[in-house]
C-alpha atoms as a PDB file:
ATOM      1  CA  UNK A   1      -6.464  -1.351  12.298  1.00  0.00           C
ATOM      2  CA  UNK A   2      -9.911  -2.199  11.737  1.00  0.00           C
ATOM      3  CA  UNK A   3     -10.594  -6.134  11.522  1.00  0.00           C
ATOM      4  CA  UNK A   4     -13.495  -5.867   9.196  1.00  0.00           C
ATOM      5  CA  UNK A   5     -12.903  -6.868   6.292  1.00  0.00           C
ATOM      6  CA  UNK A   6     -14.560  -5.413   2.772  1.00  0.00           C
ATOM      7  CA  UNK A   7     -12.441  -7.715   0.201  1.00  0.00           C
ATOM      8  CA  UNK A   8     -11.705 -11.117   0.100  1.00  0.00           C
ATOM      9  CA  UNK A   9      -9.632 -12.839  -2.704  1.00  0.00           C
ATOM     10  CA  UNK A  10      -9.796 -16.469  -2.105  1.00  0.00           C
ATOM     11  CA  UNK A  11      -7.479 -18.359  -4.565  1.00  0.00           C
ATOM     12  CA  UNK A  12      -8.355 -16.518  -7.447  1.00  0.00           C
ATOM     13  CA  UNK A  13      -6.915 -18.084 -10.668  1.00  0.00           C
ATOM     14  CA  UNK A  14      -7.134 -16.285 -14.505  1.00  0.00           C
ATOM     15  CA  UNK A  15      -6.549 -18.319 -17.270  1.00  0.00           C
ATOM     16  CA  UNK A  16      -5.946 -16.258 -20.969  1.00  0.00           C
ATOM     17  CA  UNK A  17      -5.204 -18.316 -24.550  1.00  0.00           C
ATOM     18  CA  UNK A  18      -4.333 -21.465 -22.114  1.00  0.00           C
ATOM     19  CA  UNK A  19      -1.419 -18.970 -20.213  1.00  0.00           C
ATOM     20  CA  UNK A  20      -2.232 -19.160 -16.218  1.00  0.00           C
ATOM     21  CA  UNK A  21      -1.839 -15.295 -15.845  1.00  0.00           C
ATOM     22  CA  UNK A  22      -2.721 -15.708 -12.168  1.00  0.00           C
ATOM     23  CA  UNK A  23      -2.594 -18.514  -9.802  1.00  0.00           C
ATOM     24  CA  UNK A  24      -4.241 -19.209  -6.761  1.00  0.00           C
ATOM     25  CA  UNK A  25      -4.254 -15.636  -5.302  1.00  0.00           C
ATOM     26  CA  UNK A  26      -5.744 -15.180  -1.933  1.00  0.00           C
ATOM     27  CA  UNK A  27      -5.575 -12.061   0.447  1.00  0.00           C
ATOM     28  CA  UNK A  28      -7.643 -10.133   2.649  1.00  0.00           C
ATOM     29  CA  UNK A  29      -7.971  -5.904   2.747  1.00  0.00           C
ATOM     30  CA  UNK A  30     -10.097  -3.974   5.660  1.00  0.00           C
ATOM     31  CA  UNK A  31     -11.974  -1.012   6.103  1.00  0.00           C
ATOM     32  CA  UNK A  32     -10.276   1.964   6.440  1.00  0.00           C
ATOM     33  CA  UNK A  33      -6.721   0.174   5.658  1.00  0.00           C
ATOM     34  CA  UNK A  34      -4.473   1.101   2.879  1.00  0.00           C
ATOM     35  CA  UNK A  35      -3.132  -1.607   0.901  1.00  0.00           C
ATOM     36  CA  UNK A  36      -0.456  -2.221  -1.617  1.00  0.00           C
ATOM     37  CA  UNK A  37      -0.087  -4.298  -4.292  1.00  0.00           C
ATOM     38  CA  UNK A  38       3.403  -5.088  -5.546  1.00  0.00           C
ATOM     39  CA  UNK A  39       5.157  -7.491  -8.083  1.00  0.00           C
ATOM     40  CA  UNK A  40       7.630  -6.913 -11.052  1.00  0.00           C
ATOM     41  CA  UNK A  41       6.368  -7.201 -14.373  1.00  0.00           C
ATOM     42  CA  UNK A  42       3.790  -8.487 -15.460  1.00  0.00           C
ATOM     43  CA  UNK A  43       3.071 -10.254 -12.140  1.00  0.00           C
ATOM     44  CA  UNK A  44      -0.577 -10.082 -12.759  1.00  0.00           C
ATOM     45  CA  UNK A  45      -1.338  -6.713 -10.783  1.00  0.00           C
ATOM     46  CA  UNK A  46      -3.163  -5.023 -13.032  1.00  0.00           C
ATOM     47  CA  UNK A  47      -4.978  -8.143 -14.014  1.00  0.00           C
ATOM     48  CA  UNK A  48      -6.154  -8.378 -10.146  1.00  0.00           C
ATOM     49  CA  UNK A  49      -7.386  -4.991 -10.322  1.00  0.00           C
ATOM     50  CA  UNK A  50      -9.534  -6.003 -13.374  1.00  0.00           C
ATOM     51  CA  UNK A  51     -11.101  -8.848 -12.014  1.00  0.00           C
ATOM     52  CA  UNK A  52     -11.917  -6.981  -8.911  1.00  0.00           C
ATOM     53  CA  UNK A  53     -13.597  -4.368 -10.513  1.00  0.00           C
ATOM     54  CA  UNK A  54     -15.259  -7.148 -12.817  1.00  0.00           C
ATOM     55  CA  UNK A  55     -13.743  -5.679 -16.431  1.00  0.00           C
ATOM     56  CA  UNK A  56     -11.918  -9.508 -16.228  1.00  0.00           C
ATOM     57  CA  UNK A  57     -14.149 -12.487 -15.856  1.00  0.00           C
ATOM     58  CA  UNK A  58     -12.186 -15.280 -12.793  1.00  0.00           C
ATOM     59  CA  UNK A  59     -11.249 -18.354 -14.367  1.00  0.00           C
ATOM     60  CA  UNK A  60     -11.545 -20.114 -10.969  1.00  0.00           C
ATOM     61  CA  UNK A  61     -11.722 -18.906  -7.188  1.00  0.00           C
ATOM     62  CA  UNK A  62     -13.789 -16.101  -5.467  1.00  0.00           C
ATOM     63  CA  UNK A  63     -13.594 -11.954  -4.811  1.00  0.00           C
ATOM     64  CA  UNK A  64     -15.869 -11.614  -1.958  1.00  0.00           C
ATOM     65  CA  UNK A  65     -17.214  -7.423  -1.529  1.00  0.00           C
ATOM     66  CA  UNK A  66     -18.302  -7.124   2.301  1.00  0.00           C
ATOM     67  CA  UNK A  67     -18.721 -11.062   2.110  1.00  0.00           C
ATOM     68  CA  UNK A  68     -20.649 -10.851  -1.281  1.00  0.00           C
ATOM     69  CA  UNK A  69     -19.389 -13.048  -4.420  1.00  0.00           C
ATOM     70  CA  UNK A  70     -18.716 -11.016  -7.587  1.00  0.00           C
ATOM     71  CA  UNK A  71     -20.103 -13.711  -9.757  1.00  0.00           C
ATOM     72  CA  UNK A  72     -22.778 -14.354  -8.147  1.00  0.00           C
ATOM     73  CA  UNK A  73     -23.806 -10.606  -6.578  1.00  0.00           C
ATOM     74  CA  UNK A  74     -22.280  -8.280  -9.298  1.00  0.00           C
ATOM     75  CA  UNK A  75     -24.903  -5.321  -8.917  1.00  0.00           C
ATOM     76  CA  UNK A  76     -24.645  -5.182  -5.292  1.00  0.00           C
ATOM     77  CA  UNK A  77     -20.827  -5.374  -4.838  1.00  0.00           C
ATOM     78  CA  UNK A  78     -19.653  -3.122  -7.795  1.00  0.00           C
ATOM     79  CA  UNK A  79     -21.904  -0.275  -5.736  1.00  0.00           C
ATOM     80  CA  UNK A  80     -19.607  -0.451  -3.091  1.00  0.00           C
ATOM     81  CA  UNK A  81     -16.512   0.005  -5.167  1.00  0.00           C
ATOM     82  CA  UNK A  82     -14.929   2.948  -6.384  1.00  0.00           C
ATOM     83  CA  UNK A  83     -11.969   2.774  -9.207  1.00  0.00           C
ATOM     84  CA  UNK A  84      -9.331   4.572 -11.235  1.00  0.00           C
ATOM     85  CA  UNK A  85      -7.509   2.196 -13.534  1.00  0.00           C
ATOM     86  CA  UNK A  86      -5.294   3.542 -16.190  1.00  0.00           C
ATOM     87  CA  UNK A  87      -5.642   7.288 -16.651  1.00  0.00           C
ATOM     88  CA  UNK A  88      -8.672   8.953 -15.539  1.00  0.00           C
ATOM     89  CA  UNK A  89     -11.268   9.825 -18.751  1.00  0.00           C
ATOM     90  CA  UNK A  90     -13.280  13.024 -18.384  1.00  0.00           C
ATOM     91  CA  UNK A  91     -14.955  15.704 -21.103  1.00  0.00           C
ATOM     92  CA  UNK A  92     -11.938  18.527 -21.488  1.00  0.00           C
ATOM     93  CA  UNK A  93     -14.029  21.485 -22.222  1.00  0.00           C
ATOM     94  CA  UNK A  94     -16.238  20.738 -18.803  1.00  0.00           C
ATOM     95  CA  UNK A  95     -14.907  21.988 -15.666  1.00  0.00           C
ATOM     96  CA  UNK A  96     -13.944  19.987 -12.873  1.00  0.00           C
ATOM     97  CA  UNK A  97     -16.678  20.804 -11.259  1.00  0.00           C
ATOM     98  CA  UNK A  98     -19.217  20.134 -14.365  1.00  0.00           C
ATOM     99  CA  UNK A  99     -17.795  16.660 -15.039  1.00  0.00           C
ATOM    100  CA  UNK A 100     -18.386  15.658 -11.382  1.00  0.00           C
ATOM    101  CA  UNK A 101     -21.687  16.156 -11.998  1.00  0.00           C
ATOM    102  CA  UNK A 102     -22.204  14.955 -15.052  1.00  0.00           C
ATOM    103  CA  UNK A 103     -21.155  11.622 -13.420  1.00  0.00           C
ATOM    104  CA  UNK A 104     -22.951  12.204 -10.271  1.00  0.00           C
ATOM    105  CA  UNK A 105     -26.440  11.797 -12.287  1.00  0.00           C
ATOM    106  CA  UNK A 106     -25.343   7.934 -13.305  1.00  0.00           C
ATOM    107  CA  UNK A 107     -25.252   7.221  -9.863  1.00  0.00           C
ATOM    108  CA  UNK A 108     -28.085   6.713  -6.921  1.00  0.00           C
ATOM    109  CA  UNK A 109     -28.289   8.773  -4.147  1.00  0.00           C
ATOM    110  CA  UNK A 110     -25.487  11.444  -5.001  1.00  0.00           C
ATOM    111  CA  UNK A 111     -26.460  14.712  -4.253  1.00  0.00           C
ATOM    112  CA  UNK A 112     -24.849  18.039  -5.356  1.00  0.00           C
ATOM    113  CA  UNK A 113     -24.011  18.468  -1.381  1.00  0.00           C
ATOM    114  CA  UNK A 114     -22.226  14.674  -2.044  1.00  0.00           C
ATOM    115  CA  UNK A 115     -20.340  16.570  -5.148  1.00  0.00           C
ATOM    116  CA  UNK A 116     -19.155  19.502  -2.586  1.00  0.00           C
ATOM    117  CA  UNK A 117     -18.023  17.136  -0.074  1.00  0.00           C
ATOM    118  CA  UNK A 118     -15.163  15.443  -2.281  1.00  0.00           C
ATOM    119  CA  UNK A 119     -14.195  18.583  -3.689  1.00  0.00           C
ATOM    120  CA  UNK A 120     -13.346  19.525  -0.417  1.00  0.00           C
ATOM    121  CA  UNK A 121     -11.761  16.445   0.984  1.00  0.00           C
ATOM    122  CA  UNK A 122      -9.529  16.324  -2.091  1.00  0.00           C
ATOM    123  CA  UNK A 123      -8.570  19.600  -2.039  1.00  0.00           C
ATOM    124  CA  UNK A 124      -9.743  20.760  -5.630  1.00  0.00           C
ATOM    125  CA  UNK A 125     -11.460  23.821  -4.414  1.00  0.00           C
ATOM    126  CA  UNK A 126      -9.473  26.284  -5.483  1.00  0.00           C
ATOM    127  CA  UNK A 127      -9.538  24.897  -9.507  1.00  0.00           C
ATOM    128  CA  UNK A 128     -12.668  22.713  -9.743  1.00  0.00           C
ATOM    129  CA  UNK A 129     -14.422  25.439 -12.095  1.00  0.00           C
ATOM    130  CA  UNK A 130     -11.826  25.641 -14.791  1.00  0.00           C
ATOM    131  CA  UNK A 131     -11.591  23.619 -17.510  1.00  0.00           C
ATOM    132  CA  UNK A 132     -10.582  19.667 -17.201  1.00  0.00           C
ATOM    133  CA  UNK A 133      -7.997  20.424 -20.356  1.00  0.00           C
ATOM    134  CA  UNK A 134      -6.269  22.977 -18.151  1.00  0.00           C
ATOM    135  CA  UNK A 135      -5.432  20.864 -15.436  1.00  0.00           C
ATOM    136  CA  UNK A 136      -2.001  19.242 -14.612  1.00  0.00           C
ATOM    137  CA  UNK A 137      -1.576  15.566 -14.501  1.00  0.00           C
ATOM    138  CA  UNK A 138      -1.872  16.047 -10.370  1.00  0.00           C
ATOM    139  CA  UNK A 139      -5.193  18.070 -10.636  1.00  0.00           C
ATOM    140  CA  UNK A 140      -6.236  14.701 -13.206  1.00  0.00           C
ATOM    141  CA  UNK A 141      -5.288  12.537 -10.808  1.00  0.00           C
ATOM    142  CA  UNK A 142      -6.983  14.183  -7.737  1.00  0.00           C
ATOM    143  CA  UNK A 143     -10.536  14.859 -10.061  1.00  0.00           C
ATOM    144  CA  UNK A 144     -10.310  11.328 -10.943  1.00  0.00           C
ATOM    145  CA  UNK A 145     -10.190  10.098  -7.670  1.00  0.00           C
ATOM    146  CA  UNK A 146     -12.538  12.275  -6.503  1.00  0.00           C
ATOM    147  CA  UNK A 147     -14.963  10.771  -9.416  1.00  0.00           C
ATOM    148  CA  UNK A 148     -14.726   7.227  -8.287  1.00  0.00           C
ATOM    149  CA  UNK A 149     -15.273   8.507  -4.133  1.00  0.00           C
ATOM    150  CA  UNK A 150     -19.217   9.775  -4.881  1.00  0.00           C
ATOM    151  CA  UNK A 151     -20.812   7.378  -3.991  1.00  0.00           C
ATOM    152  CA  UNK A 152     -19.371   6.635  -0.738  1.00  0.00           C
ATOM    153  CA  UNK A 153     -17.505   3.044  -2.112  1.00  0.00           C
ATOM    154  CA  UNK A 154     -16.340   0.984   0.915  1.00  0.00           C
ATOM    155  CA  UNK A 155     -13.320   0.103  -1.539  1.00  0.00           C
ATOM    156  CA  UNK A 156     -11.425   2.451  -3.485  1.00  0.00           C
ATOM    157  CA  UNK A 157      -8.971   0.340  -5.861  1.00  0.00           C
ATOM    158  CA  UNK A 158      -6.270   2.712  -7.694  1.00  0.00           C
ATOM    159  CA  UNK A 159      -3.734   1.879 -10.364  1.00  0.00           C
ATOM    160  CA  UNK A 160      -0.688   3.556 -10.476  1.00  0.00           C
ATOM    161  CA  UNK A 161      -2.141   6.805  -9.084  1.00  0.00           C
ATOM    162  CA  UNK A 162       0.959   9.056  -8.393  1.00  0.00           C
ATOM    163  CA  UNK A 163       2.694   7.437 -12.277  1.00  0.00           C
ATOM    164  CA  UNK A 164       4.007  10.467 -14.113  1.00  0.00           C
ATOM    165  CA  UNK A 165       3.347  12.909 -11.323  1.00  0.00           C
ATOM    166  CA  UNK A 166       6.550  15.245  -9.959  1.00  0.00           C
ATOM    167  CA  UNK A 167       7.157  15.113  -6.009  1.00  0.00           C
ATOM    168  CA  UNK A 168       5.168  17.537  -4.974  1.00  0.00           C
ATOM    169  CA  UNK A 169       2.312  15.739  -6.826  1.00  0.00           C
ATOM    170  CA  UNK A 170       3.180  12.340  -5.129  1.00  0.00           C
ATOM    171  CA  UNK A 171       2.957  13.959  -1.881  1.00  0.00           C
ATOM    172  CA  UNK A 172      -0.038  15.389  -2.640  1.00  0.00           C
ATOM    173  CA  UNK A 173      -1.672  12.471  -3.758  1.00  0.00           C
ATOM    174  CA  UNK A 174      -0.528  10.096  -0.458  1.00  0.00           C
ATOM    175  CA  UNK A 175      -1.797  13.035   1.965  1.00  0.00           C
ATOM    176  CA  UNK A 176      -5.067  12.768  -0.103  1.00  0.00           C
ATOM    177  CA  UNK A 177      -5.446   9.126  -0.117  1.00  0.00           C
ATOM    178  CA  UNK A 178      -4.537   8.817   3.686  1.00  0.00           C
ATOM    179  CA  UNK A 179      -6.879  11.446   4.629  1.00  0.00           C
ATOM    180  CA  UNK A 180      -9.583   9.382   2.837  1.00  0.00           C
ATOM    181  CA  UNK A 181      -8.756   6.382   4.357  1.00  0.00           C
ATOM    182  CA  UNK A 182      -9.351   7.926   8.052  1.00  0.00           C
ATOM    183  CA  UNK A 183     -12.498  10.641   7.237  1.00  0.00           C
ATOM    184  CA  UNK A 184     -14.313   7.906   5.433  1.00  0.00           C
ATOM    185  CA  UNK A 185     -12.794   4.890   6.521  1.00  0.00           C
ATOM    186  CA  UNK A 186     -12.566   3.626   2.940  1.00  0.00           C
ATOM    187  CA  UNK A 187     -10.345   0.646   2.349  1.00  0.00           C
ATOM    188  CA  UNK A 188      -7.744   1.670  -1.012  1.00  0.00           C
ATOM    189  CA  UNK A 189      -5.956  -0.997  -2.440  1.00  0.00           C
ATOM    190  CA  UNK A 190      -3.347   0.498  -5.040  1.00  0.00           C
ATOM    191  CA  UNK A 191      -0.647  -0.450  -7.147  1.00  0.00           C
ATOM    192  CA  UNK A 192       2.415   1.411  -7.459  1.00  0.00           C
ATOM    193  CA  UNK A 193       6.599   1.398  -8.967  1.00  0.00           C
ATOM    194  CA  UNK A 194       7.490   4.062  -6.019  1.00  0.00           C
ATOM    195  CA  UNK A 195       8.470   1.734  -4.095  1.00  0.00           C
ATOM    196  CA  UNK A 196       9.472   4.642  -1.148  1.00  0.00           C
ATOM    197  CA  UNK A 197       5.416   5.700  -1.652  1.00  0.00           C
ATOM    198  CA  UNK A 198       3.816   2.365  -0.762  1.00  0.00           C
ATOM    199  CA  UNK A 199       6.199   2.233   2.235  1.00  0.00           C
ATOM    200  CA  UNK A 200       4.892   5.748   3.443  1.00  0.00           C
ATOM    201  CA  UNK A 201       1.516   5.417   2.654  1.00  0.00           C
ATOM    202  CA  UNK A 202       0.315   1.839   2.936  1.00  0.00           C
ATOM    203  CA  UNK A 203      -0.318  -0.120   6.386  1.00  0.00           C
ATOM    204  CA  UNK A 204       0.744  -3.308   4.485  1.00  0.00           C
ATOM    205  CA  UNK A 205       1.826  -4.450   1.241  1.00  0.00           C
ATOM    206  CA  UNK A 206       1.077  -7.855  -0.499  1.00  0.00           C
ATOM    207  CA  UNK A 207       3.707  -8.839  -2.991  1.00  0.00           C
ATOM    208  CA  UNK A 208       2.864 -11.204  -6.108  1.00  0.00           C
ATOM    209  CA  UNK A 209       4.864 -12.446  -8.591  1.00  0.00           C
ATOM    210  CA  UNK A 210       4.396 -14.750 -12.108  1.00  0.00           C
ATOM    211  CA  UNK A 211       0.949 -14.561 -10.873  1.00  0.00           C
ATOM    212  CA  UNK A 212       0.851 -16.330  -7.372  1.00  0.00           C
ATOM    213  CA  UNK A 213       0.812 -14.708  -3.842  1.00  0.00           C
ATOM    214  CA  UNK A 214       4.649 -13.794  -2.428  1.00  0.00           C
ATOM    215  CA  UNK A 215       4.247 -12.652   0.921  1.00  0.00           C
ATOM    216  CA  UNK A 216       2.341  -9.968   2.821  1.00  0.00           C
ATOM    217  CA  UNK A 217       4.110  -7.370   4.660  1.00  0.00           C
ATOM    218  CA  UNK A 218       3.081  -5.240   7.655  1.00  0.00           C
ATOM    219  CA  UNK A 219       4.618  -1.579   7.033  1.00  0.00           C
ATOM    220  CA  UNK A 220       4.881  -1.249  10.946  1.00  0.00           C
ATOM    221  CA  UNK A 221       6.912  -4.652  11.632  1.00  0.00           C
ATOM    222  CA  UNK A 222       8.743  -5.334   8.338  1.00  0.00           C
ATOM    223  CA  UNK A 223      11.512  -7.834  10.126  1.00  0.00           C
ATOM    224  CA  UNK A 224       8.628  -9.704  12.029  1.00  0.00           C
ATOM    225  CA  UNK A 225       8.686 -10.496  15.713  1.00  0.00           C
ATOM    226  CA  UNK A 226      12.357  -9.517  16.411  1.00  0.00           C
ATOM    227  CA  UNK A 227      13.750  -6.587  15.449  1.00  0.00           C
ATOM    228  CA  UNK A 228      16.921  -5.111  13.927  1.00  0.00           C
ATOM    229  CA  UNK A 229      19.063  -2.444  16.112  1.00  0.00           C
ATOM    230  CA  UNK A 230      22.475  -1.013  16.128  1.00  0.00           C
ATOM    231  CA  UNK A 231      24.327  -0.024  18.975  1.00  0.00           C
ATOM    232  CA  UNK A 232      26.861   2.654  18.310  1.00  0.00           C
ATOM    233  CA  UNK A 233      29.804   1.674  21.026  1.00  0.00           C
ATOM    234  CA  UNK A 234      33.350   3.647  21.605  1.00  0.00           C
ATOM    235  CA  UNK A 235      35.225   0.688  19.416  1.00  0.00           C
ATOM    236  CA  UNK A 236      34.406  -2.962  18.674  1.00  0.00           C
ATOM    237  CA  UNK A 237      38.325  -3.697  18.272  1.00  0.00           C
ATOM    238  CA  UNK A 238      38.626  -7.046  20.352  1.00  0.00           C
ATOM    239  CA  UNK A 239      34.900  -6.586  21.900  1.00  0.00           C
ATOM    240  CA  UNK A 240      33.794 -10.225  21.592  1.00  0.00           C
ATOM    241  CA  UNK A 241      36.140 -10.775  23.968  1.00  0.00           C
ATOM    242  CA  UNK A 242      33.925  -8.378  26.518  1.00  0.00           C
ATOM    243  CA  UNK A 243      30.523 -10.315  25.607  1.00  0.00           C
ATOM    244  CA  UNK A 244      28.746 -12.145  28.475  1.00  0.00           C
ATOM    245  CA  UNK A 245      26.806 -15.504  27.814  1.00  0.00           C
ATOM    246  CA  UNK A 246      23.581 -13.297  27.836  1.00  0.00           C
ATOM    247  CA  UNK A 247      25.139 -11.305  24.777  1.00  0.00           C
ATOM    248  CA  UNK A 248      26.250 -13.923  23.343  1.00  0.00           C
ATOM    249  CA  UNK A 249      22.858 -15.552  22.699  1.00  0.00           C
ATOM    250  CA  UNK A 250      21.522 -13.076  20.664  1.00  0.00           C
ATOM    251  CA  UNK A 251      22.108 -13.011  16.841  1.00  0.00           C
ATOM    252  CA  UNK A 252      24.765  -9.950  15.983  1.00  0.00           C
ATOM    253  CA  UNK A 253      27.090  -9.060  13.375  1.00  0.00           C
ATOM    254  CA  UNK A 254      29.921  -6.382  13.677  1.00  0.00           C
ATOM    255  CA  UNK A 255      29.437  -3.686  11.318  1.00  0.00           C
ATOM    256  CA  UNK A 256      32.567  -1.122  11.529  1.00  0.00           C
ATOM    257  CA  UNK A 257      34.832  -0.039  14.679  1.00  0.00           C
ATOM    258  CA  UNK A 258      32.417   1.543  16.068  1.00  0.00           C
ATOM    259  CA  UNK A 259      29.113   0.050  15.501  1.00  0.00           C
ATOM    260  CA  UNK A 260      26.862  -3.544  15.918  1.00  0.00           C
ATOM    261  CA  UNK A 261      23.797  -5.003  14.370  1.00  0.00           C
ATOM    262  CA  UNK A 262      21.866  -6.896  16.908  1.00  0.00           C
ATOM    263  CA  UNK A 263      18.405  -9.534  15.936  1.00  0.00           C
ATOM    264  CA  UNK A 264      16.649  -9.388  18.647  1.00  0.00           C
ATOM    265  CA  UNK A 265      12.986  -9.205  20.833  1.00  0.00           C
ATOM    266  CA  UNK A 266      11.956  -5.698  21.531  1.00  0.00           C
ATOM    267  CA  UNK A 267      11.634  -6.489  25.250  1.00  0.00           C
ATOM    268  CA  UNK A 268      15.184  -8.069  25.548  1.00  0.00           C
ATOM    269  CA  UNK A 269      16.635  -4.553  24.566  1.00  0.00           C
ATOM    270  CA  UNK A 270      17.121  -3.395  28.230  1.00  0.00           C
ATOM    271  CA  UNK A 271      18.403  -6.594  29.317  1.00  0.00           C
ATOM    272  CA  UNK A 272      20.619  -6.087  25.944  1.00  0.00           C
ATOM    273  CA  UNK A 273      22.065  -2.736  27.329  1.00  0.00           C
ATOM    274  CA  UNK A 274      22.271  -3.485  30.218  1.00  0.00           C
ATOM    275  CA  UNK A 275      24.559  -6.673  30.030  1.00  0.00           C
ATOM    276  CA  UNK A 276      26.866  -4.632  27.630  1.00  0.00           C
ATOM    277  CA  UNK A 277      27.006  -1.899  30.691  1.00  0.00           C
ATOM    278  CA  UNK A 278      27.988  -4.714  33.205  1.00  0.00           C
ATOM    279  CA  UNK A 279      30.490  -5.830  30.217  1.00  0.00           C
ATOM    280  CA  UNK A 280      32.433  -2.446  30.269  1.00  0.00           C
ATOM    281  CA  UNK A 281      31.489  -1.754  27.202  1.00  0.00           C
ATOM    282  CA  UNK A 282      30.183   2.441  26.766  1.00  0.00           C
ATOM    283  CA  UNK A 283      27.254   2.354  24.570  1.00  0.00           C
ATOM    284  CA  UNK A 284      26.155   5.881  23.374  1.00  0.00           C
ATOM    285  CA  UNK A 285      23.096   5.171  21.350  1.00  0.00           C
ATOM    286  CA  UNK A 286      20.934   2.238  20.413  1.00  0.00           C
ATOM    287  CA  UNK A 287      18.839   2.932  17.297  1.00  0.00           C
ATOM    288  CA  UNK A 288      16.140   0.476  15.355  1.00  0.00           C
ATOM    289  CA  UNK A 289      17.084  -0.248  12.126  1.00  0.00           C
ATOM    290  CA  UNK A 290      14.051  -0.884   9.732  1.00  0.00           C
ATOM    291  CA  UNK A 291      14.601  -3.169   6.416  1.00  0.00           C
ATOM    292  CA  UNK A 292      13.454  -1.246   3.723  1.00  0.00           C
ATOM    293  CA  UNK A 293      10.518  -2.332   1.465  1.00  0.00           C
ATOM    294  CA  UNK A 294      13.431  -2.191  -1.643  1.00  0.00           C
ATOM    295  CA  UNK A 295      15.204  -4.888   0.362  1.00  0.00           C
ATOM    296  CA  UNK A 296      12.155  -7.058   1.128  1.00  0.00           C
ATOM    297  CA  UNK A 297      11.287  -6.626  -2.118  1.00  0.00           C
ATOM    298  CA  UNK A 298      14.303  -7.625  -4.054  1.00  0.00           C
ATOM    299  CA  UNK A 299      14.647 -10.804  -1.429  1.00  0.00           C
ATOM    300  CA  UNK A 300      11.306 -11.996  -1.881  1.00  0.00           C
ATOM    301  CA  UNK A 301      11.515 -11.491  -5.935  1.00  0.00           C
ATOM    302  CA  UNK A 302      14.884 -11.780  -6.894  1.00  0.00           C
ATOM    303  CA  UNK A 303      15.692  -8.408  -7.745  1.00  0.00           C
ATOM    304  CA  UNK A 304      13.169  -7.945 -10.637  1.00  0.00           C
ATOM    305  CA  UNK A 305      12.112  -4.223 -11.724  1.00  0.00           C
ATOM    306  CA  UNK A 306       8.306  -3.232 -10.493  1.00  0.00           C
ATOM    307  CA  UNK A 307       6.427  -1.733 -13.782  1.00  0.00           C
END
């Protein structure tokens, strides 16, 4: 992953009618990376995502754009960020194509070529001259986000993106949104309930809840530095008994007759197997096993529903 980063929240509070809606958030998101934001109701996403794009005012604390302050740099960072919040507005009897550049002429610098570019990239080729009323709630989705790419933001910050859309739309949209992140190397930070889609689509996930920061999650090492496998064995009846001192010191839990859940460092794995081996014990596979983002999730929060 790229190590620069393009947004900086550095323990941003928001205060509304003397409620502290959000407390002393503080997390980092890079270029290129994409990035999701998770917490059960009314944890305060949304409200991050407004404050970001500055439609909130902060209370207290600091959203730094390419190491820019909000407050004090507004102009210059809101150019570099690109947004769909809520559902995407455009004129229904304009085409696709007409309402991109309707919106193109409101910003610097994007050219009709710019306008061709992101139809392309997000696919809407095929339907970007018919009518904005005609489309599906997919083809809304992708035109929005294709709106709020124009004008090359380093940041694209989406809401709920893939809410209301059927599966094949979801897939659409996360093939879209990942193919955006590596052609343009734009950093997306988006909010989702699909829990399932943030774990295919996002390189990490930052979970908040009742407004303060929960933990932050790398999708490719979700049970940290040791991992979780299970070693599928002829039978486990009396197999303790088998177990060397070198087994014995790593964490492990017998699952059914036939199977074992080990904790353990990937690079202890071969001394792992080959102990058991030495033990008499027939291994015929060893698989990882990879703690869902549902599980972390309803550890970390305590089982509340994501809006």
């Amino acid at each position: 992953m790229n190590q620069e980063v393009v947004l900086e929240l550095r323990n941003v509070k928001k205060t509304i009618k003397n409620q502290r809606i959000i407390n002393d958030i503080s997390f980092d998101l890079y270029k290129g990376e994409v990035l999701g934001l998770l917490g059960p109701n009314g944890s305060g996403k949304t409200t991050t995502m407004r404050m970001i794009v500055g439609l909130m005012s902060l209370t207290d604390g600091e959203i730094l754009i390419s190491g820019n302050s909000i407050n004090e740099n507004f102009k210059e960072c809101i150019q570099q960020i690109g947004a769909m919040i809520e559902t995407p507005a455009f004129y229904p009897f304009y085409s696709g194509f007409n309402n991109l550049m309707y919106f193109s002429r409101m910003l610097d610098g994007v050219t009709k070529e710019r306008v061709l570019e992101v139809i392309e990239l997000l696919g809407l080729s095929n339907a970007i001259h018919k009518k904005f009323s005609t489309y599906s709630l997919g083809m809304k989705q992708r035109l929005g986000i294709a709106q709020a790419l124009l004008h090359r933001p380093s940041i694209l910050i989406l809401d709920e993106p893939t809410n209301g859309l059927d599966p094949a739309g979801v897939r659409e949209i996360r093939d879209y949104l990942k193919r955006i992140s590596e052609a343009e190397g734009t950093a997306i930070l988006l909010s989702s309930h699909l829990l399932s889609e943030i774990e295919l689509i996002c390189d990490r996930a930052v979970i908040i809840q009742n407004g303060h920061f929960v933990e932050s999650i790398d999708m490719g090492n979700q049970s940290g530095d040791k991992l979780l496998i299970e070693v599928v064995v002829s039978s486990t009846e009396n197999i303790e008994r088998k177990f060397s001192d070198v087994i014995k010191q790593f964490k492990y839990e017998l699952v059914d007759e036939k199977s074992i859940i080990f904790e353990i460092e990937e690079g202890n794995i071969p001394l792992l197997n080959k102990e058991l081996v030495k033990s008499g014990i027939e291994v015929y596979y060893i698989t990882r096993k990879k703690e869902s983002l549902e599980d972390l999730f309803i550890q970390l929060t305590g089982g509340n529903v994501i809006e």
